[in-house]
PDB file of N, CA and C in Angstrom:
ATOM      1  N   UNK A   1      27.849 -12.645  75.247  1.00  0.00           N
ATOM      2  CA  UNK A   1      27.741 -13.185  73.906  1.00  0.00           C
ATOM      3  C   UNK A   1      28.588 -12.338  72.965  1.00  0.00           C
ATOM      4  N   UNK A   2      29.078 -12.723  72.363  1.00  0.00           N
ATOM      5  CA  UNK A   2      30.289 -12.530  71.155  1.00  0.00           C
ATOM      6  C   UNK A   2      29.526 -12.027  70.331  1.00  0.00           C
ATOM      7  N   UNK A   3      29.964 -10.694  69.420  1.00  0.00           N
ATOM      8  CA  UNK A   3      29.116 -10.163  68.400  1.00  0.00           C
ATOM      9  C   UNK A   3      29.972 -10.542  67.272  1.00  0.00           C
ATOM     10  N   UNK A   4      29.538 -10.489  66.102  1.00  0.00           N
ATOM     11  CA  UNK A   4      29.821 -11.162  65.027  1.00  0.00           C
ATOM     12  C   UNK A   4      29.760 -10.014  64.201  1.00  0.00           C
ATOM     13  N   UNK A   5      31.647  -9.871  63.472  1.00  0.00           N
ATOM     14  CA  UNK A   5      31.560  -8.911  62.288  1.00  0.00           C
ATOM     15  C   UNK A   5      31.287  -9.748  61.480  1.00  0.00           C
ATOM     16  N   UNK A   6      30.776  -9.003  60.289  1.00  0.00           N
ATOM     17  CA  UNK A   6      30.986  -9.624  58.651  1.00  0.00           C
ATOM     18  C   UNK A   6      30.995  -8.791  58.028  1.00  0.00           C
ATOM     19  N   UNK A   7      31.892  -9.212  57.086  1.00  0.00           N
ATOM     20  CA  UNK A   7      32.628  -8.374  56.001  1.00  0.00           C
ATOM     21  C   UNK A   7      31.701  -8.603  54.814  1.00  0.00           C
ATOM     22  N   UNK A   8      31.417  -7.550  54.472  1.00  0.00           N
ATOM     23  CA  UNK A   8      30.348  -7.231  53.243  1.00  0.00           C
ATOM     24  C   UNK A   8      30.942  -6.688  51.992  1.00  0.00           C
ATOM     25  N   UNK A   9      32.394  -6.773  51.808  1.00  0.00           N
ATOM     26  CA  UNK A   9      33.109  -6.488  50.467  1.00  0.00           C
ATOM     27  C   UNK A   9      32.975  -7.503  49.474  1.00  0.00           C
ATOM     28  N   UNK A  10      32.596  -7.940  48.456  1.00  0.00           N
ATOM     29  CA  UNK A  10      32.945  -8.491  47.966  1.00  0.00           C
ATOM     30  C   UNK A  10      33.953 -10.079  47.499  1.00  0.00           C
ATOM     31  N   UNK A  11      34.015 -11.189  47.517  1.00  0.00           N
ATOM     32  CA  UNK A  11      35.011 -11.966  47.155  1.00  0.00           C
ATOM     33  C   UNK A  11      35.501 -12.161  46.481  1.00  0.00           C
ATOM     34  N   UNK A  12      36.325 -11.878  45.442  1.00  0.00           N
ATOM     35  CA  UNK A  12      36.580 -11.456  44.209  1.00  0.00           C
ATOM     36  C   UNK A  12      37.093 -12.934  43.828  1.00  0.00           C
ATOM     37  N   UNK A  13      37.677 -13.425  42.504  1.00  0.00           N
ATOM     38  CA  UNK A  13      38.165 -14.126  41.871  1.00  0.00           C
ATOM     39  C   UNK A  13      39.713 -13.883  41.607  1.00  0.00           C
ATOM     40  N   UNK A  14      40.736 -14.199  42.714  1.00  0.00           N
ATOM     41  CA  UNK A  14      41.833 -14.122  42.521  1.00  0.00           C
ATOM     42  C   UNK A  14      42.297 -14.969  43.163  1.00  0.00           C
ATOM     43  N   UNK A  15      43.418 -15.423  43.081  1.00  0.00           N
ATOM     44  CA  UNK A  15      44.385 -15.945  44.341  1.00  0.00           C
ATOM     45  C   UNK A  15      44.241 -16.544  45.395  1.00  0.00           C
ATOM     46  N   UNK A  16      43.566 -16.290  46.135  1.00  0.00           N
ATOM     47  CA  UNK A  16      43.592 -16.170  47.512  1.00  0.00           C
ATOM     48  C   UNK A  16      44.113 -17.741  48.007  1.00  0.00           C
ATOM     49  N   UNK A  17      44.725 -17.432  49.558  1.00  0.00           N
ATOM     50  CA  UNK A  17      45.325 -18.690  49.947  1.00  0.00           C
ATOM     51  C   UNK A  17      44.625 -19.449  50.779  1.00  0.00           C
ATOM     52  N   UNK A  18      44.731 -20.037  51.234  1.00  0.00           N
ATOM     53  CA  UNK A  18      43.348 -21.221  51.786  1.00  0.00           C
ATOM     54  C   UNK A  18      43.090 -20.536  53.611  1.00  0.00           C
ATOM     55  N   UNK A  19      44.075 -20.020  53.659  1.00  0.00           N
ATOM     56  CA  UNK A  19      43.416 -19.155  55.132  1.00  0.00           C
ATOM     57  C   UNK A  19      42.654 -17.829  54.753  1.00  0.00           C
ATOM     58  N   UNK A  20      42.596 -17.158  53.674  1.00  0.00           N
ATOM     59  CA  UNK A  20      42.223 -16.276  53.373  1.00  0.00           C
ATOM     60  C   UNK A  20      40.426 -16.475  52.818  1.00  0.00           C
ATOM     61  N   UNK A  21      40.870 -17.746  52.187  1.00  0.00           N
ATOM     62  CA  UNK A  21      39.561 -18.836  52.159  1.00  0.00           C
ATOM     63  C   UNK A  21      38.538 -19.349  53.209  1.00  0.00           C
ATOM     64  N   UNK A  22      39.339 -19.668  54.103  1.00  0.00           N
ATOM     65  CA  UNK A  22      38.760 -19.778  55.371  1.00  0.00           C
ATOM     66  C   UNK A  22      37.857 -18.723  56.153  1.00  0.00           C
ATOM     67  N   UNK A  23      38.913 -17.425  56.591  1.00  0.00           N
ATOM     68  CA  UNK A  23      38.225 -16.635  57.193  1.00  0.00           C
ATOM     69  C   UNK A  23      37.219 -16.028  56.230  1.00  0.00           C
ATOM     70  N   UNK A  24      36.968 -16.006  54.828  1.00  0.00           N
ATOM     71  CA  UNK A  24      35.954 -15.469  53.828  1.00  0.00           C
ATOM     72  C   UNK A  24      34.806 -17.084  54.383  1.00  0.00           C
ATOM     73  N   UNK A  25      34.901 -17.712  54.888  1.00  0.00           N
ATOM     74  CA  UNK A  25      33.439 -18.591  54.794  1.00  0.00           C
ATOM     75  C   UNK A  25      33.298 -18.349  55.925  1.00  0.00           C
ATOM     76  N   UNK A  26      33.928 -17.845  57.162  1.00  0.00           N
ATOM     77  CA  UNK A  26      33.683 -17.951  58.396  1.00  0.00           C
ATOM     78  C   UNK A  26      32.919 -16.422  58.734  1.00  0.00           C
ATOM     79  N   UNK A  27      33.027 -15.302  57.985  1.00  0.00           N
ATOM     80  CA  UNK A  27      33.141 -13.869  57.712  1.00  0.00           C
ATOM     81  C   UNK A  27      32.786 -13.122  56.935  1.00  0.00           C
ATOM     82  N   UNK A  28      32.286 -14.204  55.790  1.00  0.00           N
ATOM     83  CA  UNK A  28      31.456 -12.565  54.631  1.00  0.00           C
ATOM     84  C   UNK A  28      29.906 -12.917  54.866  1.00  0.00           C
ATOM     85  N   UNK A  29      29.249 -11.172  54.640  1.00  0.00           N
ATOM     86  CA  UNK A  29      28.097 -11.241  54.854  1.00  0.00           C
ATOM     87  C   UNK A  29      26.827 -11.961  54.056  1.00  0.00           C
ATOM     88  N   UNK A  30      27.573 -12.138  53.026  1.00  0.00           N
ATOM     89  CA  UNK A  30      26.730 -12.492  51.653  1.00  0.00           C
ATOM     90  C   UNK A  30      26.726 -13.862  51.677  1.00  0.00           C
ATOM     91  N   UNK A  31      25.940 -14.132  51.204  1.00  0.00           N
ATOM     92  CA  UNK A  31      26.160 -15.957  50.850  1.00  0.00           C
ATOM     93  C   UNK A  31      26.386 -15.846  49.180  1.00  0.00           C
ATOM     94  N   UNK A  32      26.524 -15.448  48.067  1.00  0.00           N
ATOM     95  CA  UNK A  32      26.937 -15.376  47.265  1.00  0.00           C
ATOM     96  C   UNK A  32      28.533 -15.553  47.121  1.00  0.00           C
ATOM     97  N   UNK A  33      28.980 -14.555  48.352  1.00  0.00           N
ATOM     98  CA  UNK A  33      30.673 -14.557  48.984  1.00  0.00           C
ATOM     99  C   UNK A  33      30.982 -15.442  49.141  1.00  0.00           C
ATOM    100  N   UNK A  34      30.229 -16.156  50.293  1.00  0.00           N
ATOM    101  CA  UNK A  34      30.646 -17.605  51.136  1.00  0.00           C
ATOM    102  C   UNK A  34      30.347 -18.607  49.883  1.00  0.00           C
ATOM    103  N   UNK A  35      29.853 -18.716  49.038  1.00  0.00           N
ATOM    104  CA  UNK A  35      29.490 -19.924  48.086  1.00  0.00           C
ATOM    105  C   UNK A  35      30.914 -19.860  47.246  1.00  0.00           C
ATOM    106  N   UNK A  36      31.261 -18.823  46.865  1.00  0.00           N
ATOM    107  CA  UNK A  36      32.476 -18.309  45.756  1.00  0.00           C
ATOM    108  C   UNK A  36      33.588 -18.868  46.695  1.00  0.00           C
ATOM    109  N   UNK A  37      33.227 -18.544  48.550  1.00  0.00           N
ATOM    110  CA  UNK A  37      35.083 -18.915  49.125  1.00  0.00           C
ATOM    111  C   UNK A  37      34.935 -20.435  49.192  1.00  0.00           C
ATOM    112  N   UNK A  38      33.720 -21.399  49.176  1.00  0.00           N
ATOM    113  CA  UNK A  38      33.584 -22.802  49.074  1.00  0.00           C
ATOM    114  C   UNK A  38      34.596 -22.905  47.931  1.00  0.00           C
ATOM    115  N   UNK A  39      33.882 -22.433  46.592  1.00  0.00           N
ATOM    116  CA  UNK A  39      34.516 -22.599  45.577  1.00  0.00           C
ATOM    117  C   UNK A  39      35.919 -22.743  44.737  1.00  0.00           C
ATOM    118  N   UNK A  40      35.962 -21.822  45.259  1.00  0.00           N
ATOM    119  CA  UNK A  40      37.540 -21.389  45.600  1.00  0.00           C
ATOM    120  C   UNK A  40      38.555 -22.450  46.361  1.00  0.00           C
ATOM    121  N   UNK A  41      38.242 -22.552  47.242  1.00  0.00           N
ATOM    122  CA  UNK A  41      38.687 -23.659  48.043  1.00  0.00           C
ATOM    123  C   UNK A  41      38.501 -25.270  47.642  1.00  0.00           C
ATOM    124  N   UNK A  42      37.825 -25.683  46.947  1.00  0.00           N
ATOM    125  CA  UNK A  42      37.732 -26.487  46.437  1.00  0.00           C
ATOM    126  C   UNK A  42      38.596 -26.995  45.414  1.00  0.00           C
ATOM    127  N   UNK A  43      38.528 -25.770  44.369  1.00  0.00           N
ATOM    128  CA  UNK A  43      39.233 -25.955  43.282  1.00  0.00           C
ATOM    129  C   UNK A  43      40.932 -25.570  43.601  1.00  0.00           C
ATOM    130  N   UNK A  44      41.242 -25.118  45.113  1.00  0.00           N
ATOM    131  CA  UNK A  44      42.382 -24.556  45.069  1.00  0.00           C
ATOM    132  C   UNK A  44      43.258 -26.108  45.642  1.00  0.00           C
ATOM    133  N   UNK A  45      41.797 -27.389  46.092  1.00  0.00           N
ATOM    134  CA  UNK A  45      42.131 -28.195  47.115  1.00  0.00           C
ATOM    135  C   UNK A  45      42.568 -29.485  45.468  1.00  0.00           C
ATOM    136  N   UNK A  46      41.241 -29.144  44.621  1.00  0.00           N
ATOM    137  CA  UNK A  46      41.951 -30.184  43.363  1.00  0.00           C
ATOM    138  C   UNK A  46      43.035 -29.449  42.427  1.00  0.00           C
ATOM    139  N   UNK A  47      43.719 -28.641  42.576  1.00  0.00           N
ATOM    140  CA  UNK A  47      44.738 -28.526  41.812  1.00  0.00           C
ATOM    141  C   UNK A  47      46.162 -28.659  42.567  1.00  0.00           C
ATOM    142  N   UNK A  48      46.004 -28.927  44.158  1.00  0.00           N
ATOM    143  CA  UNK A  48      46.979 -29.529  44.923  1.00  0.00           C
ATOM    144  C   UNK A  48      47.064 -31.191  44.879  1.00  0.00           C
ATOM    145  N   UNK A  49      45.933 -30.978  44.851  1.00  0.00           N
ATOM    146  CA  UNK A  49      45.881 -32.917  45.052  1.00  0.00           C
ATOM    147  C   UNK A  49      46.252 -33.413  43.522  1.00  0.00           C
ATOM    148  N   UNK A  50      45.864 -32.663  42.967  1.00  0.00           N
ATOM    149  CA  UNK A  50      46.726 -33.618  41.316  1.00  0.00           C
ATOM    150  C   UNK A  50      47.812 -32.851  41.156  1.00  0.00           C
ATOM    151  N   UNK A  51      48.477 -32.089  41.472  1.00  0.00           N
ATOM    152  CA  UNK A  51      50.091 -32.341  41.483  1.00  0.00           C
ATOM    153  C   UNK A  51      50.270 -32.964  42.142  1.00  0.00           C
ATOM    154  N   UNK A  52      50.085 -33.373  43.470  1.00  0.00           N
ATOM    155  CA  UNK A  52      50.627 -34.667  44.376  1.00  0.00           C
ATOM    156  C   UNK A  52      50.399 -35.937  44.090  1.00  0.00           C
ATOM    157  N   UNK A  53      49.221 -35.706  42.872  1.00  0.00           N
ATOM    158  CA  UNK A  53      48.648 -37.476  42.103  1.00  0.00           C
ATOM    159  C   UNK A  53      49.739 -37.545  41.241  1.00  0.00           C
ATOM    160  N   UNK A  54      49.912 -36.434  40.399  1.00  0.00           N
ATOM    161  CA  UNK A  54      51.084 -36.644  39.123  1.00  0.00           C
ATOM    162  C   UNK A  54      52.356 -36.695  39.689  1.00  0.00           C
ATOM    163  N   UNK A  55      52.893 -36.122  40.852  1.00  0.00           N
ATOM    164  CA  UNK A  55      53.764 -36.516  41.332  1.00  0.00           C
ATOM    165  C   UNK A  55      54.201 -37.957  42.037  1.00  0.00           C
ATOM    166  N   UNK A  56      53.005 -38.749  42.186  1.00  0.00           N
ATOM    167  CA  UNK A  56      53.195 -39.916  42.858  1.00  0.00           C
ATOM    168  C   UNK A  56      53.139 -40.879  41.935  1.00  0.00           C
ATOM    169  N   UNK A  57      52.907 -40.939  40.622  1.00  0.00           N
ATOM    170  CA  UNK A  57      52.595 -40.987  39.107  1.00  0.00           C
ATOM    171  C   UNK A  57      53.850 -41.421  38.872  1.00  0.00           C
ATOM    172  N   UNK A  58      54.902 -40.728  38.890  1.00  0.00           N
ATOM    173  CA  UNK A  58      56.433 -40.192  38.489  1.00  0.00           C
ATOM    174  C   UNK A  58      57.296 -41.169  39.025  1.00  0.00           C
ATOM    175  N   UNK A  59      56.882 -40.842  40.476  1.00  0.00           N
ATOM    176  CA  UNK A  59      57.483 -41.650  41.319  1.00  0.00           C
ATOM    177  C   UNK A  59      57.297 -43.184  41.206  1.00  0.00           C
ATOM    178  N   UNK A  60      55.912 -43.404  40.727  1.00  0.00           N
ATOM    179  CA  UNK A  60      55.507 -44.720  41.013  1.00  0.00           C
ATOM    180  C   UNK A  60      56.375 -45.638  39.804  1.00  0.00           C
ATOM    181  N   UNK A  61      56.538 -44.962  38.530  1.00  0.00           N
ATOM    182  CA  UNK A  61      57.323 -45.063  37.124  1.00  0.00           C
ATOM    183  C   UNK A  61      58.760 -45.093  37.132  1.00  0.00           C
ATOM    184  N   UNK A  62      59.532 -44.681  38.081  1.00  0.00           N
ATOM    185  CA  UNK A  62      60.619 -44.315  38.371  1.00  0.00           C
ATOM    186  C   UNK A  62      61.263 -45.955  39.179  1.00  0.00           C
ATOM    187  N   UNK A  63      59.906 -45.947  40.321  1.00  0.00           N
ATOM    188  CA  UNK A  63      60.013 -47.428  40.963  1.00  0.00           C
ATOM    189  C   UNK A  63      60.276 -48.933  40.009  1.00  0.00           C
ATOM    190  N   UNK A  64      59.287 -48.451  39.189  1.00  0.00           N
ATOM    191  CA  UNK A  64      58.737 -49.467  38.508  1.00  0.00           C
ATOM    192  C   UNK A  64      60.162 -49.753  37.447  1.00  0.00           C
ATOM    193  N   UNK A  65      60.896 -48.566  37.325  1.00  0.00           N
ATOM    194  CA  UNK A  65      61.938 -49.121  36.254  1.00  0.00           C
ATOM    195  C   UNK A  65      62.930 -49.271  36.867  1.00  0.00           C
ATOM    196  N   UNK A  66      63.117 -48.730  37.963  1.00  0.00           N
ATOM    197  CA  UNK A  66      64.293 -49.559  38.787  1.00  0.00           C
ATOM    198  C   UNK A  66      64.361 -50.745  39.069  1.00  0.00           C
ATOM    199  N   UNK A  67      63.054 -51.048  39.533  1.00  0.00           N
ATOM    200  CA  UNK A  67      62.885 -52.506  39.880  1.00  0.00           C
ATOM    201  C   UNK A  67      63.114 -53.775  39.056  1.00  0.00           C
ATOM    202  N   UNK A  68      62.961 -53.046  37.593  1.00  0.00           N
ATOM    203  CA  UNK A  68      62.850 -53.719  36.350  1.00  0.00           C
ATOM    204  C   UNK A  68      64.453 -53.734  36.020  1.00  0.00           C
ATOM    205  N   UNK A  69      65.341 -52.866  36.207  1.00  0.00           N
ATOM    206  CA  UNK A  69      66.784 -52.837  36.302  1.00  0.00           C
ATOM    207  C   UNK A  69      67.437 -53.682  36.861  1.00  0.00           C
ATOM    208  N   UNK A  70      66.503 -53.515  38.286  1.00  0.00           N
ATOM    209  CA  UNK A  70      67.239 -54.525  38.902  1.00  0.00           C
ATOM    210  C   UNK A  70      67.479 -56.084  38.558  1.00  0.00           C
ATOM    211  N   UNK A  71      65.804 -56.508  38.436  1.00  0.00           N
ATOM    212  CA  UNK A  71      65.461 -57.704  38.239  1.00  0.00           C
ATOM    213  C   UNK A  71      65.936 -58.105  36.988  1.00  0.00           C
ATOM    214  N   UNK A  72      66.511 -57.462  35.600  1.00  0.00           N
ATOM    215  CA  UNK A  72      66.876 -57.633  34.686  1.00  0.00           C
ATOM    216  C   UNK A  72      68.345 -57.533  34.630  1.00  0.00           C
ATOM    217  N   UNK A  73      69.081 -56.901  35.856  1.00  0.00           N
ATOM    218  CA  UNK A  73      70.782 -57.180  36.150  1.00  0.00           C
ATOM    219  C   UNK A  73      70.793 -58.463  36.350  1.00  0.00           C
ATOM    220  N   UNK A  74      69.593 -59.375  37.100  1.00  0.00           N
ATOM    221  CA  UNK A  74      70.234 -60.863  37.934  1.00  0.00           C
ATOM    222  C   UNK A  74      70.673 -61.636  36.925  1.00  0.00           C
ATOM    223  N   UNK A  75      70.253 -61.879  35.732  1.00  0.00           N
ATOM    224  CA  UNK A  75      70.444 -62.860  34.596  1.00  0.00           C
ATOM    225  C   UNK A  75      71.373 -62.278  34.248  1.00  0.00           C
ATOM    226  N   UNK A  76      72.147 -61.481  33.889  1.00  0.00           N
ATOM    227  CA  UNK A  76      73.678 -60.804  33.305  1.00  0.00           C
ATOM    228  C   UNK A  76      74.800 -60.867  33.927  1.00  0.00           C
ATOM    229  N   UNK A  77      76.044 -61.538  33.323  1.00  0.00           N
ATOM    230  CA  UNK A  77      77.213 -61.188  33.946  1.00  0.00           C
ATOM    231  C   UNK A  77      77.881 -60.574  33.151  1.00  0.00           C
ATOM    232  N   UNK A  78      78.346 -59.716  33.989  1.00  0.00           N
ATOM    233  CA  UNK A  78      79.771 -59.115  32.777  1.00  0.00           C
ATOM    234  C   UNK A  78      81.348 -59.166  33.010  1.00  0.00           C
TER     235      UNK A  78
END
């Protein structure tokens, strides 16, 4: 049977990157820790996903006026 460290430092409120996130829920001793690396991770997961919303936003606006270019060249000759 596999013995199990856990890290009993603290989780602080910084940065951290989503593997660093990971091994803090898989690895700290505290559940105060592990609730903060949920947290963390969560909020690190909605501030990716809405740049990729506002980015698809952009894109979707970008479509939308090309399309409108287009469809508004057919009636014109020059």
């Amino acid at each position: 049977m596999a013995s199990e460290a856990y890290d009993y430092e603290p989780f602080d409120n910084t940065d951290h990157t989503m593997k660093q996130i990971a091994d803090a829920i898989r690895h700290k001793g505290y559940g105060k820790d592990v609730r903060e690396a949920i947290a963390q991770g969560f909020e690190n997961l909605d501030k990716h996903l809405s740049s990729i919303e506002e980015e698809l936003k952009q894109q979707e606006k970008k479509k939308v006026s090309s399309m409108d270019d287009i469809f508004n060249s057919f009636g014109k000759k020059e």
